[in-house]
N, C-alpha and C. Protein backbone atom coordinates (compact mmCIF):
# COMPACT_ATOMS: atom_id res chain seq x y z
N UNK A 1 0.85 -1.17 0.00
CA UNK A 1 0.00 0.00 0.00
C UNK A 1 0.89 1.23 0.00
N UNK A 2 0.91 2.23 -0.64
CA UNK A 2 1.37 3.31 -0.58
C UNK A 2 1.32 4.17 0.20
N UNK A 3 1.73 5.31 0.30
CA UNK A 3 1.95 6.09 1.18
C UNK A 3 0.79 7.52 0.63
N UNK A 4 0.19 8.16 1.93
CA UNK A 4 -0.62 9.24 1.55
C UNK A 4 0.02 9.93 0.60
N UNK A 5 1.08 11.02 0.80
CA UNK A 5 2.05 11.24 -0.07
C UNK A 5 2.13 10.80 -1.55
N UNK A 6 2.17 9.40 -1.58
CA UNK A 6 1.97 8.77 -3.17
C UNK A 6 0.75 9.04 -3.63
N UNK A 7 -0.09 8.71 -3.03
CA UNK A 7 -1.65 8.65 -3.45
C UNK A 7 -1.60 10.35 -3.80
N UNK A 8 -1.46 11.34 -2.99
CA UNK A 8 -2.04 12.28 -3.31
C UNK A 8 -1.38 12.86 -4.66
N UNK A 9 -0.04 12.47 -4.74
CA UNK A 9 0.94 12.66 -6.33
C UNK A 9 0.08 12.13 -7.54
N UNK A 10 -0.76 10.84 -7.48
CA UNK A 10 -1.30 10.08 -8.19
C UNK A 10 -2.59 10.53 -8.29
N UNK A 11 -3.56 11.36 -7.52
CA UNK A 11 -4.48 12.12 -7.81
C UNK A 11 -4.35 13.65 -8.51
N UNK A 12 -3.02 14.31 -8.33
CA UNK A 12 -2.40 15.32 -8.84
C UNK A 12 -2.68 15.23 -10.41
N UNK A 13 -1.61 13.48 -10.48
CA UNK A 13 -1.40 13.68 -11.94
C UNK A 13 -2.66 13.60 -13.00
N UNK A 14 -3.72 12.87 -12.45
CA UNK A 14 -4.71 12.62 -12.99
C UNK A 14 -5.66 14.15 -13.48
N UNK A 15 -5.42 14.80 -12.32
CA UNK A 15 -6.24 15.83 -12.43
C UNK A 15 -5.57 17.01 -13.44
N UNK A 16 -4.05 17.25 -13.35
CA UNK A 16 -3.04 18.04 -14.32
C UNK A 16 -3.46 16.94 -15.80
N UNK A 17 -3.67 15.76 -15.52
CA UNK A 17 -3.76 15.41 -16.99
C UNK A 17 -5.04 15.84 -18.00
N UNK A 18 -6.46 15.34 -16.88
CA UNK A 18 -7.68 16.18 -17.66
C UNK A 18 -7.55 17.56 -17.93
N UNK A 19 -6.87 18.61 -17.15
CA UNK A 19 -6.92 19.90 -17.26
C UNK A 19 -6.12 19.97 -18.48
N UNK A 20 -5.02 19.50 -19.13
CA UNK A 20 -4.16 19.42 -20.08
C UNK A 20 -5.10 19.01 -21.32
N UNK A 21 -5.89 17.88 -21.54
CA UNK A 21 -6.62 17.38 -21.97
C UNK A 21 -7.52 18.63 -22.54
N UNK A 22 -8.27 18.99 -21.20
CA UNK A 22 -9.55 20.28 -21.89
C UNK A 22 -9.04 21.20 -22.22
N UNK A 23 -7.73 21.79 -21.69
CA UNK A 23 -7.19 23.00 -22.46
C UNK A 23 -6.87 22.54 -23.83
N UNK A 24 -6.27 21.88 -24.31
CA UNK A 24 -6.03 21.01 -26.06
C UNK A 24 -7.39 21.00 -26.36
N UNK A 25 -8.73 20.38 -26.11
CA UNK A 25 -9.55 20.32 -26.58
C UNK A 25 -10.56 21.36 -26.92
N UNK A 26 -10.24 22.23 -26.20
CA UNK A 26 -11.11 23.88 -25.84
C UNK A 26 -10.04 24.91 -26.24
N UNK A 27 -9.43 25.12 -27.46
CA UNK A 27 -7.77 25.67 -27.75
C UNK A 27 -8.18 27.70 -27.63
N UNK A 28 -9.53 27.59 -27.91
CA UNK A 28 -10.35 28.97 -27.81
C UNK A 28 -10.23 29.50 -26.08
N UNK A 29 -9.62 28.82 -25.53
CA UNK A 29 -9.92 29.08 -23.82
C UNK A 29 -8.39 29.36 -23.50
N UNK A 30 -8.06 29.90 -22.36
CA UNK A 30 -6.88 30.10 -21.87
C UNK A 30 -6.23 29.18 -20.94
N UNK A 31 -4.65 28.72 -20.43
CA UNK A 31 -4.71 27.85 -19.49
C UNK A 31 -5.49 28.83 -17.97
N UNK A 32 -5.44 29.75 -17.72
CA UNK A 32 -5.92 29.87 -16.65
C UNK A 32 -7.46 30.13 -16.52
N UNK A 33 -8.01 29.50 -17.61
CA UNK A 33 -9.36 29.52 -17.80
C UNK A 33 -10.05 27.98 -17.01
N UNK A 34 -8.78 27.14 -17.12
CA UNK A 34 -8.90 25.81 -16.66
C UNK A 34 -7.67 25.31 -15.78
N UNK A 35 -7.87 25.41 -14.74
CA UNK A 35 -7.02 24.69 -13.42
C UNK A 35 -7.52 24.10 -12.53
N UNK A 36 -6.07 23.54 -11.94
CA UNK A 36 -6.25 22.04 -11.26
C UNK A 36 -6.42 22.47 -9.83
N UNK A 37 -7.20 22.29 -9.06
CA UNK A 37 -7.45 22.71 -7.86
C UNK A 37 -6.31 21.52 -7.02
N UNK A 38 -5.75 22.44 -5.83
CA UNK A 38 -5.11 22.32 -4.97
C UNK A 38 -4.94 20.90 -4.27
N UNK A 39 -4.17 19.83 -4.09
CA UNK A 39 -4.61 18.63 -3.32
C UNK A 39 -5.51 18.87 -1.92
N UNK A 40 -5.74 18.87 -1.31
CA UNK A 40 -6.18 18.75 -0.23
C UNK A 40 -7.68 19.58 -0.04
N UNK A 41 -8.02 20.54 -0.82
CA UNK A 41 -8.73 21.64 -1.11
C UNK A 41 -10.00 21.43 -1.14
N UNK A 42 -11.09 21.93 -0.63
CA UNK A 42 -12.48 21.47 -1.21
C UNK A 42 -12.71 21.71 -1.93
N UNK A 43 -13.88 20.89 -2.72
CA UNK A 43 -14.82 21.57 -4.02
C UNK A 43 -14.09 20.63 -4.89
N UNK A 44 -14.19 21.19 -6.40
CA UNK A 44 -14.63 20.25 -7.16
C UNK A 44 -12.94 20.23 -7.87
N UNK A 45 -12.49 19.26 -8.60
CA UNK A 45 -10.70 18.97 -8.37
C UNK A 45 -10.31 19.90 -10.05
N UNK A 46 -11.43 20.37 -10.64
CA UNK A 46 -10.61 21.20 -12.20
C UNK A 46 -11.97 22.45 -11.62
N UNK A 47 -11.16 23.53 -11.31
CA UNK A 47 -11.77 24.94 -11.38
C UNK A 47 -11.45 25.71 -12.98
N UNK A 48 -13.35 25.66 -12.95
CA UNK A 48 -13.64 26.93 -14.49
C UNK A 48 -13.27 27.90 -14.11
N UNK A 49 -13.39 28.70 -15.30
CA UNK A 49 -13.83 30.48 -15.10
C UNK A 49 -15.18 30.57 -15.36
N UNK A 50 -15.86 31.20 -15.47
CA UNK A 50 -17.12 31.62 -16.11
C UNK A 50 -17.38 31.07 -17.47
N UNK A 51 -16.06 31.78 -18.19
CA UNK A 51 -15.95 31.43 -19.71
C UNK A 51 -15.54 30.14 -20.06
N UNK A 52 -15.33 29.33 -19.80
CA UNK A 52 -14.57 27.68 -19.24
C UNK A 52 -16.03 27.21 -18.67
N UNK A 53 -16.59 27.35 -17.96
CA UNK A 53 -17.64 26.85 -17.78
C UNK A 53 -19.09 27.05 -18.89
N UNK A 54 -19.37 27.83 -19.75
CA UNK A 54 -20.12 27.81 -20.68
C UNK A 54 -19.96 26.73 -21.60
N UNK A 55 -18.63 26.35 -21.76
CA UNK A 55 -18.11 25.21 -23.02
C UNK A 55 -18.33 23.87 -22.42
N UNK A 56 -17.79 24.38 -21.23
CA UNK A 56 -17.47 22.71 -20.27
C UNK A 56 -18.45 22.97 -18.84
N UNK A 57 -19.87 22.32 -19.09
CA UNK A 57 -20.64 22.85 -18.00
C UNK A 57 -20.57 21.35 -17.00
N UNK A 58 -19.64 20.63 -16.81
CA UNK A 58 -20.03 19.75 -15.61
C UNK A 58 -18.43 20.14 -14.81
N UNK A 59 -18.98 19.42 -13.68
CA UNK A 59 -18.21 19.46 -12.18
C UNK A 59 -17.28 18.65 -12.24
N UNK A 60 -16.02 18.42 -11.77
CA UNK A 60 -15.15 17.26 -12.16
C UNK A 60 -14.85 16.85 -10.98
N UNK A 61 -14.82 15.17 -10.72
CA UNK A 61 -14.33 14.45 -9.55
C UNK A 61 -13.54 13.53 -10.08
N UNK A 62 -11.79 13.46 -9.83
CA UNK A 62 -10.93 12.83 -10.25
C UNK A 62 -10.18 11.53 -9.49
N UNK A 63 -10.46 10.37 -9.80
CA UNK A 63 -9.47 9.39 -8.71
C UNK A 63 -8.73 8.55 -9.21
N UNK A 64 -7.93 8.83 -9.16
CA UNK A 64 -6.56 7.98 -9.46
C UNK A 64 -6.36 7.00 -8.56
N UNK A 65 -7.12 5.53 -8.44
CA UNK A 65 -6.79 4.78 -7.43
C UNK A 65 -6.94 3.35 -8.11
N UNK A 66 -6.66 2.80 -7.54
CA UNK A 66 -6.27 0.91 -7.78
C UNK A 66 -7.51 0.21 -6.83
N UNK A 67 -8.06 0.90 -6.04
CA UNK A 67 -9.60 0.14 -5.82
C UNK A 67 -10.27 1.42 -5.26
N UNK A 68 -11.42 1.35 -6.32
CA UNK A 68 -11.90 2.68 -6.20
C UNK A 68 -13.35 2.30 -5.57
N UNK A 69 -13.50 3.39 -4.88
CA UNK A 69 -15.26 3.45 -4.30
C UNK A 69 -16.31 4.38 -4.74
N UNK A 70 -16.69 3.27 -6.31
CA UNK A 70 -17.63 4.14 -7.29
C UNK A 70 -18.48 5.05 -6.56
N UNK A 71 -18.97 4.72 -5.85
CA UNK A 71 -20.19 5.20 -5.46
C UNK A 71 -20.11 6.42 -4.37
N UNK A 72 -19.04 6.05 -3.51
CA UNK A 72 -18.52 7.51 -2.42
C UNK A 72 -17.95 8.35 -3.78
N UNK A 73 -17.26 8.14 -4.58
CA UNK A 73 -16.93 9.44 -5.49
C UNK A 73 -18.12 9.93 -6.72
N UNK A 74 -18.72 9.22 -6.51
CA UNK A 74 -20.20 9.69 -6.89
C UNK A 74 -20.94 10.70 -5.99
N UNK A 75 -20.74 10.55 -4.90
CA UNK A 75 -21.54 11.05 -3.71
C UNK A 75 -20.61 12.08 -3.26
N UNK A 76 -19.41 12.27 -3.50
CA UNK A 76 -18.84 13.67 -3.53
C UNK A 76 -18.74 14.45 -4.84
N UNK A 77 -19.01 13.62 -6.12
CA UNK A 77 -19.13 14.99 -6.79
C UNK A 77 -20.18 15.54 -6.75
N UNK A 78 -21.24 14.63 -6.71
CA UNK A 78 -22.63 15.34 -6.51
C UNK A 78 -22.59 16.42 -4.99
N UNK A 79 -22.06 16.25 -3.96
CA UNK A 79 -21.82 17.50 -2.99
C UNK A 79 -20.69 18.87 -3.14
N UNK A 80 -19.83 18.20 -4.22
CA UNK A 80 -19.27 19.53 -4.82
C UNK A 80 -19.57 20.54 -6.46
N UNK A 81 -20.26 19.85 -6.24
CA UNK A 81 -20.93 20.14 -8.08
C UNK A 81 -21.73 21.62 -8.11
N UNK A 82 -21.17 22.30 -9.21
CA UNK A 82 -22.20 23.69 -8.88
C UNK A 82 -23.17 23.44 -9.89
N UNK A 83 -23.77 24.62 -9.60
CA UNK A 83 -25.13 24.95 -9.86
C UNK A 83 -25.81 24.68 -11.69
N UNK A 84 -26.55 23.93 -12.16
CA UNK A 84 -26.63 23.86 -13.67
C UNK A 84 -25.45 23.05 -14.05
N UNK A 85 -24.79 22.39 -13.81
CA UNK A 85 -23.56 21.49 -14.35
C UNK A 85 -23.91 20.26 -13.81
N UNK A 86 -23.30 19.22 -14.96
CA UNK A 86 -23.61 17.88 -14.51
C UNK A 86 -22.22 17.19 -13.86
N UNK A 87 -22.10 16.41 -13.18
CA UNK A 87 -21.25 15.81 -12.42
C UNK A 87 -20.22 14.87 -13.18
N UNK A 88 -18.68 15.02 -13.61
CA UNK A 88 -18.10 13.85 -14.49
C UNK A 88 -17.50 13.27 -13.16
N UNK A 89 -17.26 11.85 -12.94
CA UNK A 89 -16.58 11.44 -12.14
C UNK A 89 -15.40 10.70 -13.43
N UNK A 90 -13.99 11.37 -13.38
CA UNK A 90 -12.94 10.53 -14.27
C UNK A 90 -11.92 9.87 -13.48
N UNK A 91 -11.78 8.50 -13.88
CA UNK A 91 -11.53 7.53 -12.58
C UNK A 91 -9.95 7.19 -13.87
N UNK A 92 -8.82 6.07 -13.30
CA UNK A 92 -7.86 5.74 -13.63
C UNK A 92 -7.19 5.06 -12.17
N UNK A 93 -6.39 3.89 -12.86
CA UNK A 93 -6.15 3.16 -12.35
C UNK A 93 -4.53 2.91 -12.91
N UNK A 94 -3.36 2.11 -12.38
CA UNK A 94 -2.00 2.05 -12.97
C UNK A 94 -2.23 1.43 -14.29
N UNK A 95 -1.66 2.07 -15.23
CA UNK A 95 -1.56 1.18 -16.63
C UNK A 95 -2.62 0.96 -17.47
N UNK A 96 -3.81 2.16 -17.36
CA UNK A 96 -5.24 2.18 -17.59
C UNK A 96 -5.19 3.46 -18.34
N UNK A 97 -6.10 3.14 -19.12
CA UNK A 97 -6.32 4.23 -20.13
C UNK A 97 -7.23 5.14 -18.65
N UNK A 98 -7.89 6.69 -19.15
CA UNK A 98 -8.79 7.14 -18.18
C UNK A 98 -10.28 7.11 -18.43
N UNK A 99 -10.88 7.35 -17.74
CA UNK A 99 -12.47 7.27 -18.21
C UNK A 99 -13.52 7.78 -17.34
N UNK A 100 -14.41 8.63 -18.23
CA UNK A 100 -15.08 9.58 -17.39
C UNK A 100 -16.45 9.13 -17.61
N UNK A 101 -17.24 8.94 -15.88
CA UNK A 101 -18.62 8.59 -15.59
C UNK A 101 -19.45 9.85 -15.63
N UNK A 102 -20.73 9.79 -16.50
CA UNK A 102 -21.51 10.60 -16.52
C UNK A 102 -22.86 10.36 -16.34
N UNK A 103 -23.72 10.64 -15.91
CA UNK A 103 -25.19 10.49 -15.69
C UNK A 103 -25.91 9.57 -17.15
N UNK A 104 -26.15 8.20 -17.34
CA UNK A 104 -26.85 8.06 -18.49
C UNK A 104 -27.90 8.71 -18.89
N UNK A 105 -28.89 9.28 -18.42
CA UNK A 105 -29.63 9.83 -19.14
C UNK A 105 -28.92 11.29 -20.14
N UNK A 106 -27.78 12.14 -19.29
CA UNK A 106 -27.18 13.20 -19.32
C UNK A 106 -26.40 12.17 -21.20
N UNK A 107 -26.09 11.22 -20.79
CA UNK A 107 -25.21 10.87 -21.97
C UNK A 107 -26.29 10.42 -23.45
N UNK A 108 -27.28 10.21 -22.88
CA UNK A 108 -28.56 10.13 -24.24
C UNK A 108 -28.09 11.08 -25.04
N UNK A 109 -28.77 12.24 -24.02
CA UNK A 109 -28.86 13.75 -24.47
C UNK A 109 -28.13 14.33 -25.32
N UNK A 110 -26.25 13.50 -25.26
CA UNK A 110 -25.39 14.50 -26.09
C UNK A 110 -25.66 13.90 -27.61
């Protein structure tokens, strides 16, 4: 088992990686339009701007873990999630591609 320390490096990288990710994908946005909120920090782990949030309207909950507890990180993004945005939970594991959970009905819709 690793050390807190590790784990929290390994939630870092996950979260610097989506933010890397939406800035490339959103090239119209600035990097400080999209950042990685603080380890330890409340709220939700990739802070919008205003303008970052019109493009990209859900909440992000990131875990980088090797046995994950779908359902408690379900149950915190939904308590950090703002207002009109839907909840992504993007999970990763060692040697795993990443992959982001979204509400099925929310995923009909797109």
């Amino acid at each position: 088992m690793g050390t807190p320390k590790s784990g929290k490096a390994k939630g870092r990288r996950l979260q610097n990686h989506l933010r890397d990710v939406l800035i490339d994908a959103f090239g119209s946005l600035s990097p400080d339009d999209i950042k990685s909120q603080t380890m330890g920090m409340p709220g939700e782990d990739i802070v919008l701007s205003p303008a970052a949030r019109k493009y990209i309207p859900y909440s992000f909950e990131c875990k980088n873990q090797e046995r994950l507890q779908l359902w408690k990180a379900i149950e915190q993004a939904e308590a950090n999630k703002k207002d009109d945005c839907e909840i992504a939970v993007v999970v990763k594991r060692n040697r795993t591609k990443s992959y982001a959970l979204i509400d099925l009905d929310h995923f009909i819709d797109l």
